[in-house]
N, C-alpha and C. Protein backbone atom coordinates (compact mmCIF):
# COMPACT_ATOMS: atom_id res chain seq x y z
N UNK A 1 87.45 70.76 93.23
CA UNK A 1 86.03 70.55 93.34
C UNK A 1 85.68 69.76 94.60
N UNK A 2 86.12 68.88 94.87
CA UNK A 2 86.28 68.25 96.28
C UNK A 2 85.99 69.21 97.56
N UNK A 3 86.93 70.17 97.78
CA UNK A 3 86.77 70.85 99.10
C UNK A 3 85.21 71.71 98.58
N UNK A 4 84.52 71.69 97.38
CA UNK A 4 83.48 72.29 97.75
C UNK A 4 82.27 71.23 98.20
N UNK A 5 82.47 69.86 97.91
CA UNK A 5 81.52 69.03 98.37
C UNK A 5 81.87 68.87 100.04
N UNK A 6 82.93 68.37 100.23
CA UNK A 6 83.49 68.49 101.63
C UNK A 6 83.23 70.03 102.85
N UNK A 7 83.36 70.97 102.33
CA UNK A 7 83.57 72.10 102.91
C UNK A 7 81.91 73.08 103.27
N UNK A 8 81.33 72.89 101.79
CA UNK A 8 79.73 73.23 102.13
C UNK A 8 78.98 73.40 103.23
N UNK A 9 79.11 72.66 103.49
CA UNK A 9 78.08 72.29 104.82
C UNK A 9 78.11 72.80 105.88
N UNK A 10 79.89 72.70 106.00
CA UNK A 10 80.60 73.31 107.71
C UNK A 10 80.34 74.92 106.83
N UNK A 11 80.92 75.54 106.01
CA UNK A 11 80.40 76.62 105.81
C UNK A 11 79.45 77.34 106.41
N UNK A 12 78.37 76.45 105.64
CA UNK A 12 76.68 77.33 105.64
C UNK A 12 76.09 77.00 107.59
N UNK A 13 76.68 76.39 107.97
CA UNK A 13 76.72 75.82 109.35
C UNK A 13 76.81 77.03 110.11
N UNK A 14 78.54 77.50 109.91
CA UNK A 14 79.15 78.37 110.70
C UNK A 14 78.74 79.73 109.95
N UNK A 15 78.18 79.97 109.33
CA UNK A 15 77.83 81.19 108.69
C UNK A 15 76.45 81.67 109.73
N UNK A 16 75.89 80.39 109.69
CA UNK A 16 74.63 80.73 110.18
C UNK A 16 74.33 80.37 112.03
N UNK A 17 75.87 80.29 112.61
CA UNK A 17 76.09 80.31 113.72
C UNK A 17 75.63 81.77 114.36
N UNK A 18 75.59 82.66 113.60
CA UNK A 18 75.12 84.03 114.85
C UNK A 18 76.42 84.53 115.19
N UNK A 19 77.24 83.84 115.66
CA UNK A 19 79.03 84.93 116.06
C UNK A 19 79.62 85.16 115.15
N UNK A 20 80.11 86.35 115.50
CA UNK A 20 81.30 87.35 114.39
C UNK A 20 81.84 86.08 114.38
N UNK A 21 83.00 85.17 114.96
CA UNK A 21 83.59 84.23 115.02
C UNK A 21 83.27 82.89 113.98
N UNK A 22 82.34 82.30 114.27
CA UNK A 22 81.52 81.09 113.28
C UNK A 22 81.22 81.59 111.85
N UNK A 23 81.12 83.33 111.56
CA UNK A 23 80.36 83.50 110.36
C UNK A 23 82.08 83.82 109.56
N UNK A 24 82.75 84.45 110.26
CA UNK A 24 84.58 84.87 109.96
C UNK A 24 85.05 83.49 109.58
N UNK A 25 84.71 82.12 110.32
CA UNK A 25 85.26 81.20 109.99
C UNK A 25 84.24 80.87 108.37
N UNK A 26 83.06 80.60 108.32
CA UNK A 26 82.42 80.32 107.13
C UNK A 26 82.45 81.02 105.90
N UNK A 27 83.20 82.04 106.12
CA UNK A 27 83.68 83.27 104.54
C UNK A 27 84.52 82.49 104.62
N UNK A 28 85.99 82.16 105.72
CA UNK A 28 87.14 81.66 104.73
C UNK A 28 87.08 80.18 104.32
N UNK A 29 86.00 79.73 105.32
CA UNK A 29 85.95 78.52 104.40
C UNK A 29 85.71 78.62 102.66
N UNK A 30 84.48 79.51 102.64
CA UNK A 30 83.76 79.88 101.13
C UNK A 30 85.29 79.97 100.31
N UNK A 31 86.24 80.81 101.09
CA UNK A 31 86.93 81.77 100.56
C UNK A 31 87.90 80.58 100.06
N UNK A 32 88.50 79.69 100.93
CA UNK A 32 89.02 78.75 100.37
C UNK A 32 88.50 77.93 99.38
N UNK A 33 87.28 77.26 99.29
CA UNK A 33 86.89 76.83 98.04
C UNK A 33 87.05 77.65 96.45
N UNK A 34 87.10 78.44 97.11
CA UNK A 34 86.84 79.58 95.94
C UNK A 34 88.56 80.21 95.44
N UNK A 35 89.37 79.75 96.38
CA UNK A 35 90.68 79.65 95.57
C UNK A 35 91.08 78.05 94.92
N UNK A 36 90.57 77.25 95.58
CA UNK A 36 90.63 75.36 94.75
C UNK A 36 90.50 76.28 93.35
N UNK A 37 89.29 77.00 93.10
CA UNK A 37 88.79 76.64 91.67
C UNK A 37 89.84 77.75 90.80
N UNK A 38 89.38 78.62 91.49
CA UNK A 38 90.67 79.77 90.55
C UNK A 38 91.84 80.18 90.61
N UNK A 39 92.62 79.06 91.32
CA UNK A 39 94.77 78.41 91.41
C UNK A 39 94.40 77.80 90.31
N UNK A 40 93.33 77.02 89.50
CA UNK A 40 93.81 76.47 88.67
C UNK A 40 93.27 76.39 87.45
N UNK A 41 92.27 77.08 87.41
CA UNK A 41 91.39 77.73 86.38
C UNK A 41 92.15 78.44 85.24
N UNK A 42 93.11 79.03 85.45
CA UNK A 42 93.50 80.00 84.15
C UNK A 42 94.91 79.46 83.21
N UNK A 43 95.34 78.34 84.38
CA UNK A 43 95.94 76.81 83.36
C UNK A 43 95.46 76.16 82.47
N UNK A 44 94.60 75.60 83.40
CA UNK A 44 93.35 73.97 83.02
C UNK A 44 92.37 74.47 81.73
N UNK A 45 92.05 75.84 81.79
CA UNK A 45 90.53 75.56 80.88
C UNK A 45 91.15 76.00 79.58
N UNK A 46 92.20 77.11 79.47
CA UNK A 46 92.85 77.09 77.95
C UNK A 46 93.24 76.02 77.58
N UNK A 47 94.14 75.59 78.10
CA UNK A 47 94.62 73.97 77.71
C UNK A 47 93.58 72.81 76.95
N UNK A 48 92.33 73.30 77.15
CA UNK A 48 91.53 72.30 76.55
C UNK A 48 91.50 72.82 75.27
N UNK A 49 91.93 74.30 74.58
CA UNK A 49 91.18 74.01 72.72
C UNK A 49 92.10 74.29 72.19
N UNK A 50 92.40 73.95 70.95
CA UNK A 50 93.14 74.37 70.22
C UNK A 50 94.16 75.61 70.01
N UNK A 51 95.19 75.76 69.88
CA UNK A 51 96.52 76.99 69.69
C UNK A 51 95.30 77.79 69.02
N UNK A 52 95.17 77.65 67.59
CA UNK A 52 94.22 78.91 66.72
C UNK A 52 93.39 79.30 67.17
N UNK A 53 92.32 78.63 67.69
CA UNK A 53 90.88 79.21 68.61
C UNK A 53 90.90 79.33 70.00
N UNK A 54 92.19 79.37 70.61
CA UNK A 54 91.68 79.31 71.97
C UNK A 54 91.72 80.42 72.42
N UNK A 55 91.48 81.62 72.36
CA UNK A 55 91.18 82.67 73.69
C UNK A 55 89.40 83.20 73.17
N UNK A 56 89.61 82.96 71.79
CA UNK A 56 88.01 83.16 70.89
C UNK A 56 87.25 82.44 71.51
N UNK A 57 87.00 80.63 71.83
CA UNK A 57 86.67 79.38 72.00
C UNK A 57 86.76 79.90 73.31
N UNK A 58 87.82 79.96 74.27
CA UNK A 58 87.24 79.87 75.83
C UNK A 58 86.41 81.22 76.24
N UNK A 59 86.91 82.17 75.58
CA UNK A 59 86.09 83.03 75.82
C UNK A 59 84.67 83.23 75.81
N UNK A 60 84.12 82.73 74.65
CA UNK A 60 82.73 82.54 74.86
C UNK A 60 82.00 81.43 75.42
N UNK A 61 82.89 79.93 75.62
CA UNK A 61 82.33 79.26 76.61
C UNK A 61 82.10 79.51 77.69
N UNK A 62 83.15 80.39 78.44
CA UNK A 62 83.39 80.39 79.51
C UNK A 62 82.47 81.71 80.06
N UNK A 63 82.41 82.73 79.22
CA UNK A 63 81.35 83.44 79.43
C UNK A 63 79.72 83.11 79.80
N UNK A 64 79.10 82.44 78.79
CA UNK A 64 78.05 81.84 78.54
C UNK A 64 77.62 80.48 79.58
N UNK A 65 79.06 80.03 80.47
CA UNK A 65 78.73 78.81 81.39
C UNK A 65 78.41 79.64 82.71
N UNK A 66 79.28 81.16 82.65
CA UNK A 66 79.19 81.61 83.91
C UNK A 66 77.66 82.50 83.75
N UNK A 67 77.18 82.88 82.45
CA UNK A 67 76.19 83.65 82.27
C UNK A 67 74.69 82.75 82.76
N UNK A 68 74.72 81.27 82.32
CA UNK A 68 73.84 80.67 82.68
C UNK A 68 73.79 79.84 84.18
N UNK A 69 74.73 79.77 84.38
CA UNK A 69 75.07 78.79 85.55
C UNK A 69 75.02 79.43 86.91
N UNK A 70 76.48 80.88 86.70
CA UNK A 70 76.32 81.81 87.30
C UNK A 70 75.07 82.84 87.65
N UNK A 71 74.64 83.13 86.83
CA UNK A 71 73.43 83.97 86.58
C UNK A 71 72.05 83.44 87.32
N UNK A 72 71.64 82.24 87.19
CA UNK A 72 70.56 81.72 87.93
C UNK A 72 70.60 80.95 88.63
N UNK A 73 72.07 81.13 89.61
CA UNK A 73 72.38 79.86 90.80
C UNK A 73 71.45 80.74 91.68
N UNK A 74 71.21 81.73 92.00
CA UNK A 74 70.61 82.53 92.88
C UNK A 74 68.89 82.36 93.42
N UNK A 75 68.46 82.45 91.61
CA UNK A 75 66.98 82.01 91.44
C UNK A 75 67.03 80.93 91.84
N UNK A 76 67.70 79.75 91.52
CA UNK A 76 67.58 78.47 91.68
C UNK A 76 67.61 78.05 93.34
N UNK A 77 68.80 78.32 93.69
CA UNK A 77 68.97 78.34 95.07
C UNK A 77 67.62 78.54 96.57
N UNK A 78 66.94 79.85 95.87
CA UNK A 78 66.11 80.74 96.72
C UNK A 78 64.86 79.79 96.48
N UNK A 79 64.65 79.36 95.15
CA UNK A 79 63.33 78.32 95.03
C UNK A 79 63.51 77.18 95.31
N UNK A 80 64.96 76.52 96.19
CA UNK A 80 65.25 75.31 96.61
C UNK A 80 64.97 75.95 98.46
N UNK A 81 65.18 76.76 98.78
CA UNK A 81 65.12 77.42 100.46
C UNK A 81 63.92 77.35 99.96
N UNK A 82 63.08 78.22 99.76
CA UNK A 82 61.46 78.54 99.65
C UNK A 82 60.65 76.54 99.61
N UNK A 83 61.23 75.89 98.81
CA UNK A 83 60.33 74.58 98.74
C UNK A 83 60.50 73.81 100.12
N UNK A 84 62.13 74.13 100.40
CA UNK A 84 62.60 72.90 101.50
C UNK A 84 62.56 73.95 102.80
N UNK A 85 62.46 75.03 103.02
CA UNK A 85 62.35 75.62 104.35
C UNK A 85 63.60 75.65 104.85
N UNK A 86 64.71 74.70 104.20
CA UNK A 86 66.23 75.03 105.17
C UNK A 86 66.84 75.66 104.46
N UNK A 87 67.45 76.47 105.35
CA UNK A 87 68.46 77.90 105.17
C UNK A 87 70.01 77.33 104.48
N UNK A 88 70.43 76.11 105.12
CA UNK A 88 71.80 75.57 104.17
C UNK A 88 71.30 74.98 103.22
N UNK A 89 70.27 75.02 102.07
CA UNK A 89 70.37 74.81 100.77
C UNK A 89 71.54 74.67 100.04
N UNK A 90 71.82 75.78 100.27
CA UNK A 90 72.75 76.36 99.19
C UNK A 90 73.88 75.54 99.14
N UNK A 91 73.99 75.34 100.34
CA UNK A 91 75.09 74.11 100.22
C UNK A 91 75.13 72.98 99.96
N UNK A 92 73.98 72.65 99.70
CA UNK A 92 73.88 71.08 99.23
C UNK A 92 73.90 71.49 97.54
N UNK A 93 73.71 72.41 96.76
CA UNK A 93 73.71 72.81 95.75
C UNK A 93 74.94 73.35 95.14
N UNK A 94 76.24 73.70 96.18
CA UNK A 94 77.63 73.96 96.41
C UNK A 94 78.02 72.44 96.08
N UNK A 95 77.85 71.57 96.67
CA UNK A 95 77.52 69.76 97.07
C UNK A 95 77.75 69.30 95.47
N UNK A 96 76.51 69.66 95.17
CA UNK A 96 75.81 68.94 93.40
C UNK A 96 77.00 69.53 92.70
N UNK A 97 77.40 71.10 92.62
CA UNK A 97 78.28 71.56 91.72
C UNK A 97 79.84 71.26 91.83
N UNK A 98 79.99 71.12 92.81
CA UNK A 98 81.41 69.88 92.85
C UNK A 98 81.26 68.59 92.86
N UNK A 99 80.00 67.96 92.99
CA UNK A 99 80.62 66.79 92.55
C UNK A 99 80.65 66.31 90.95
N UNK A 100 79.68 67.38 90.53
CA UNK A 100 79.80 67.72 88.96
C UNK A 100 81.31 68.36 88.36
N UNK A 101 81.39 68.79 88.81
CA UNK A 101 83.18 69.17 88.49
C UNK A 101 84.23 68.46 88.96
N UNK A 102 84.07 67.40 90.21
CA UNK A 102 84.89 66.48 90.62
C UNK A 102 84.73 65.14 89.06
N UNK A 103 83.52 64.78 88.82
CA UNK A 103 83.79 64.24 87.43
C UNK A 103 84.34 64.63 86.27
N UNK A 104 84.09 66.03 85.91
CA UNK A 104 84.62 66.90 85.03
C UNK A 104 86.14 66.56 84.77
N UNK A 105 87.14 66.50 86.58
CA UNK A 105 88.33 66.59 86.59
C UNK A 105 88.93 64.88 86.05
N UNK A 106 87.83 64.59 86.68
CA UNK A 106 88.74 63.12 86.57
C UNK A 106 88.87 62.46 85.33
N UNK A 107 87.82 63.04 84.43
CA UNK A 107 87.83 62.54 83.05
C UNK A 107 88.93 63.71 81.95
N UNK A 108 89.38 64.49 82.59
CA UNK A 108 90.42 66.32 81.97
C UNK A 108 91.62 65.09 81.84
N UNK A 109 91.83 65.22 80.89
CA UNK A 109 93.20 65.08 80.16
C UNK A 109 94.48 66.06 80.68
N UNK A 110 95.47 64.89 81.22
CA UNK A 110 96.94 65.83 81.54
C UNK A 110 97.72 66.74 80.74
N UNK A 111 97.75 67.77 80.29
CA UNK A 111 98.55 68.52 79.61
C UNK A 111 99.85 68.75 79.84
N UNK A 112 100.37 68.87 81.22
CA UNK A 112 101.60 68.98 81.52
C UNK A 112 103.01 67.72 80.71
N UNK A 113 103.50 68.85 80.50
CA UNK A 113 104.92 68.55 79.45
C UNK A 113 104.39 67.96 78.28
N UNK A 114 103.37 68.46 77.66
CA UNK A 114 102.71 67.80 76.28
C UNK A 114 102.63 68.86 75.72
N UNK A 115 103.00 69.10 74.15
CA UNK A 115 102.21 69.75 73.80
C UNK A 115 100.72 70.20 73.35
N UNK A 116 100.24 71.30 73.36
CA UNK A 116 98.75 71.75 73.68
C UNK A 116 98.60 71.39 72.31
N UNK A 117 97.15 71.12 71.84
CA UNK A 117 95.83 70.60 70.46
C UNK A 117 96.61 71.54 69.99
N UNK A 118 97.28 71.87 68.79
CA UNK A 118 97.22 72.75 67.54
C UNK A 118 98.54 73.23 67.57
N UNK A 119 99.19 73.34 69.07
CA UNK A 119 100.28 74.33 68.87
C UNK A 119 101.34 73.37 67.76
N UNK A 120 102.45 74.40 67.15
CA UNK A 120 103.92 73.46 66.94
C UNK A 120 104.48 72.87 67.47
N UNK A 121 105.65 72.07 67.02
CA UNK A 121 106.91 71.21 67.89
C UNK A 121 107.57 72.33 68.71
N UNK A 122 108.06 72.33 69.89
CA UNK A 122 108.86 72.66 70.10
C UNK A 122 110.48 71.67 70.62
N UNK A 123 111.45 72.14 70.34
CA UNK A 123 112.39 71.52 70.48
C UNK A 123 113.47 72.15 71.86
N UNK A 124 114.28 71.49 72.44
CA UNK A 124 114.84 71.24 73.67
C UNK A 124 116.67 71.95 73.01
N UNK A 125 116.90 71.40 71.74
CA UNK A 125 118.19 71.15 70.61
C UNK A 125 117.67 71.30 69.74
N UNK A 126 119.10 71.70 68.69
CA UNK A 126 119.26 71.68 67.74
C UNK A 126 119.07 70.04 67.13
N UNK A 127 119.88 69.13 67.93
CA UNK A 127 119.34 67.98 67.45
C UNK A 127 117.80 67.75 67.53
N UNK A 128 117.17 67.50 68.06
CA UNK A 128 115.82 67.22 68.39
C UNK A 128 114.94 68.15 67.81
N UNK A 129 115.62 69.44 67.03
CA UNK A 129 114.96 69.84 66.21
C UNK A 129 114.85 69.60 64.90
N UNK A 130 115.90 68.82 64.54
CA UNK A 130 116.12 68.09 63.22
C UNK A 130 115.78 66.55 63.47
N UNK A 131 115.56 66.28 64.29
CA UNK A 131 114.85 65.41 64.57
C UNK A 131 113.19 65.28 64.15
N UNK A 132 112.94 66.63 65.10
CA UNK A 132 111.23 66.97 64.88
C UNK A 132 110.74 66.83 63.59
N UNK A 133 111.68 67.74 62.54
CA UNK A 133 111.38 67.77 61.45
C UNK A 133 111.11 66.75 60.09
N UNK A 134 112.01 66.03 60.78
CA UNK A 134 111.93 64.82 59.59
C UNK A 134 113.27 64.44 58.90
N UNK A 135 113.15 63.76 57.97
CA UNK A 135 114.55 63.74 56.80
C UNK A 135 114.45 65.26 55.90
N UNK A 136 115.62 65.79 55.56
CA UNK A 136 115.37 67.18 54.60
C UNK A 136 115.56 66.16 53.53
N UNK A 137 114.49 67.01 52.75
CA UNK A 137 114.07 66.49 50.91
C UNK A 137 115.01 67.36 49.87
């Protein structure tokens, strides 16, 4: 989320430089922000629900965040150019949405080498699997 608050600006900058050159550089900038989010997107957001509900559970969040969020960044955007007259809007609105997801991250719980909400034990051994289990009754 970072390189999209950081990166915005020089983007919409060089996009709107006029040369094949400045506008080639402002896609891969875009283009790089836009891999930050989805290298780590299809780790990070299952990991948040539960083993039983999670492809049900992300699925329709994740639908419904991109349906509303996604869906009227456009409207929103065009009635932020239309009020303010400047053409890099959008990037200060690129700006707002990472630094909203830069909080998002910092408060995300580490999952790595834990097990995930719901799933079972898994074990390494046979010992440590009789371990997991308990005393047998």
């Amino acid at each position: 989320m970072r390189p999209a608050v950081v990166l915005s600006l020089p983007s919409f900058l060089l996009l709107q430089s006029g040369s094949s050159v400045g506008i080639l550089g402002g896609l891969i900038l875009m283009g790089l922000m836009l891999v930050c989010f989805n290298s780590t997107m299809p780790s990070t957001l299952p990991s948040l629900f539960q083993t039983g509900v999670r492809y049900g559970t992300f699925a329709i969040t994740f639908n419904v965040a991109v349906s509303v969020f996604g869906g009227t960044s456009e409207l929103i955007v065009e009635g932020l150019i239309a009020a303010t007259g400047l053409l890099i809007t959008p990037a200060f609105y690129l700006m707002a949405a990472g630094t909203v997801g830069a909080v998002a991250v910092y408060f995300l719980r580490e999952s790595a080498a834990r097990p995930l909400p719901g799933s079972n034990p898994a074990a390494m051994s046979d010992e440590e699997a009789r371990e997991l289990a308990g005393p047998a009754e």
